[in-house]
Protein backbone atom coordinates (compact mmCIF):
# COMPACT_ATOMS: atom_id res chain seq x y z
CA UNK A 1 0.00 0.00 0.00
CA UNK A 2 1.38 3.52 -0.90
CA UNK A 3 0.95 6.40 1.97
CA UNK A 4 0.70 9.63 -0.09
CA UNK A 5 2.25 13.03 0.54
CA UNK A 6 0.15 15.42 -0.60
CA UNK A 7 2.27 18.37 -0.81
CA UNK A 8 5.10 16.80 -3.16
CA UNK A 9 3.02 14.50 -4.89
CA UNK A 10 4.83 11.42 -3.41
CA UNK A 11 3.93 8.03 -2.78
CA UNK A 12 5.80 5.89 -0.96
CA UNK A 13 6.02 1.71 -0.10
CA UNK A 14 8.36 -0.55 1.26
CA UNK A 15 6.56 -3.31 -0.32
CA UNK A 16 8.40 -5.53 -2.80
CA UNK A 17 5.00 -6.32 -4.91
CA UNK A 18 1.63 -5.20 -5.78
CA UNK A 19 -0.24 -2.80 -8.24
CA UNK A 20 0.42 0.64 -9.15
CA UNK A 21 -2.34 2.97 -11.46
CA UNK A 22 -1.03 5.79 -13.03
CA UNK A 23 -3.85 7.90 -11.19
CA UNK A 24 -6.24 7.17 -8.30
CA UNK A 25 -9.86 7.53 -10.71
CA UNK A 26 -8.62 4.64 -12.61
CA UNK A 27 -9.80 3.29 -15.38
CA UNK A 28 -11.40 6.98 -16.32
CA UNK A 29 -8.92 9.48 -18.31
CA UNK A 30 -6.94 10.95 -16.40
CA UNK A 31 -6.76 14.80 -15.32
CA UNK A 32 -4.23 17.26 -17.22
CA UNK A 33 -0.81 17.96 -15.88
CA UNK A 34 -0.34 14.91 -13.40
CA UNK A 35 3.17 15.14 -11.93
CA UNK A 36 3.31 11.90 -9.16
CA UNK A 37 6.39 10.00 -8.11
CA UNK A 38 5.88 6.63 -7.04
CA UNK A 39 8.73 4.90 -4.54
CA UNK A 40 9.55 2.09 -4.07
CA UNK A 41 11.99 1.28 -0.98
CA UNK A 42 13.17 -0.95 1.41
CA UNK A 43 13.05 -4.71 0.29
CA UNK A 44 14.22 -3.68 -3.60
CA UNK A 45 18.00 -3.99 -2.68
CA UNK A 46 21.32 -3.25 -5.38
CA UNK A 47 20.83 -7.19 -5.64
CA UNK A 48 17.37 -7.68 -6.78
CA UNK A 49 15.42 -7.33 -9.53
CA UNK A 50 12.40 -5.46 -10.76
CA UNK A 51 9.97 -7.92 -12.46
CA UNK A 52 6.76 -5.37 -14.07
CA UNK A 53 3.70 -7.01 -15.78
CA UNK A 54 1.77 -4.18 -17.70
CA UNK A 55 -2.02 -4.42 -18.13
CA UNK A 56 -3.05 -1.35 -19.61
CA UNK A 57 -0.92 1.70 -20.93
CA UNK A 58 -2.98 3.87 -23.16
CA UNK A 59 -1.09 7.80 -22.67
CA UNK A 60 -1.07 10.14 -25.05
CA UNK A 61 2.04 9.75 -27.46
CA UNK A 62 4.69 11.97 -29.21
CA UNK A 63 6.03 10.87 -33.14
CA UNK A 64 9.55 11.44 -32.55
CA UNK A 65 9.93 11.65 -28.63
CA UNK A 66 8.60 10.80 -24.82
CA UNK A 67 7.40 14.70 -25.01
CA UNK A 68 3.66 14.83 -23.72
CA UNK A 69 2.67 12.00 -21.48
CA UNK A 70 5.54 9.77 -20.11
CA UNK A 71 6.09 7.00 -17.23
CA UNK A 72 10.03 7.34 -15.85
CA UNK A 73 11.60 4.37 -13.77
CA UNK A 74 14.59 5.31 -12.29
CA UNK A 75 16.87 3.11 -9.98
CA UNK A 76 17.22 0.38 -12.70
CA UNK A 77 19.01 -0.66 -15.35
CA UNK A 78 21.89 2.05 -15.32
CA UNK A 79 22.12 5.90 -14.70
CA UNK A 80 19.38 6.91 -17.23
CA UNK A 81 16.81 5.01 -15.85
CA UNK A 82 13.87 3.60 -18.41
CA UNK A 83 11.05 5.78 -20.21
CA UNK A 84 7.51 4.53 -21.50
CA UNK A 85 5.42 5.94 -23.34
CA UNK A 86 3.31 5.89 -26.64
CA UNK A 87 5.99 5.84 -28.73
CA UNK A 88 7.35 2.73 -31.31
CA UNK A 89 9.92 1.31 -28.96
CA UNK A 90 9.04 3.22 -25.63
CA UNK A 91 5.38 1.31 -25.58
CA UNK A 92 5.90 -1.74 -22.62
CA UNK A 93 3.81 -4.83 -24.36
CA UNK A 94 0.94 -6.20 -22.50
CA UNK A 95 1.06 -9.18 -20.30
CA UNK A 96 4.61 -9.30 -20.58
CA UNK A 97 6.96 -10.05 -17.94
CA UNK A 98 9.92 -6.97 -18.56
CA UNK A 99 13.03 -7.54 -16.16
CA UNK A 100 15.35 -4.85 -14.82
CA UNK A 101 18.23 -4.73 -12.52
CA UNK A 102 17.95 -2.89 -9.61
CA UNK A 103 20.54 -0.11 -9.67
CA UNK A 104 19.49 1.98 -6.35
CA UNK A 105 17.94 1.62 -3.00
CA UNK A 106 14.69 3.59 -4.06
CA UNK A 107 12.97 2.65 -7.02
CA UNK A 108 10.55 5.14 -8.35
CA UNK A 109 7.90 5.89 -11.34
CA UNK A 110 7.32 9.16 -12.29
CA UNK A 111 4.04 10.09 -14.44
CA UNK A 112 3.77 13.42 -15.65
CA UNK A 113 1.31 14.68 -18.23
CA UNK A 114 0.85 17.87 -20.24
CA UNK A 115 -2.66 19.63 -20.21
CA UNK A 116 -3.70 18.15 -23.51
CA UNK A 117 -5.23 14.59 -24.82
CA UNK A 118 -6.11 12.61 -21.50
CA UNK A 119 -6.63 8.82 -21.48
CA UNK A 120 -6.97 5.75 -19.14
CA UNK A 121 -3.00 5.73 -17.99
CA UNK A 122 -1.40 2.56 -16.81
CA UNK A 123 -2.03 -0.61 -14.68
CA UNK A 124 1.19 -3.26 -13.88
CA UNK A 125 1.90 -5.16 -11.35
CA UNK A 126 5.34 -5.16 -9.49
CA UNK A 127 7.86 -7.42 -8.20
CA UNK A 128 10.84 -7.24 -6.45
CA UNK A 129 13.08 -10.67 -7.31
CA UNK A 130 16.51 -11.98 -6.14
């Protein structure tokens, strides 16, 4: 379960699985300019993996960039993190298991919108793996 600050627009767990929606009036569009970090802490150590199974990702896309509405997932893989959005080659498939290495002690998601085009978001399910 993620405890919310309010003020910063933070959610926080120490949970190594569960669910996380890209908004909380999921599966209805989602509101204009969304800027929420997701964390996820604790149990997700430099050893373990991040195992994500998307359900639903339906955000509005850019032709030649991640420009107008993008997930971030930083603390895997290396420095840069990983981007998603509705983009050829940025677009997670569904039902698909997608493996990362865990690069930091706080993993987080970042969704942030523009004030344009809103649709249904995201749904996945997370696990942390050894």
């Amino acid at each position: 379960m993620f405890s919310r600050n309010q003020a910063q627009q933070t959610q926080s767990t120490s949970q190594h699985f569960g669910y996380l929606y890209s908004h909380s009036s999921f599966p209805a569009n989602y509101t204009p300019n969304i800027d929420v970090t997701y964390n996820i802490t604790g149990l997700l150590s430099r050893q373990q993996q991040l195992v994500l199974v998307f359900f639903k990702f339906d955000v509005e896309g850019g032709t030649t960039a991640c420009n107008y509405d993008t997930l971030f997932v930083n603390g895997v893989q290396d420095s840069t993190g990983v981007e998603f959005c509705q983009r050829e080659g940025y677009t997670p498939q569904l039902n698909q298991r997608i493996l990362y290495n865990v690069t930091a002690p706080t993993v987080s998601f970042r969704f942030k919108t523009d004030f344009t085009m809103n649709r249904k978001g995201f749904f996945f399910n997370y696990t942390g793996n050894k």
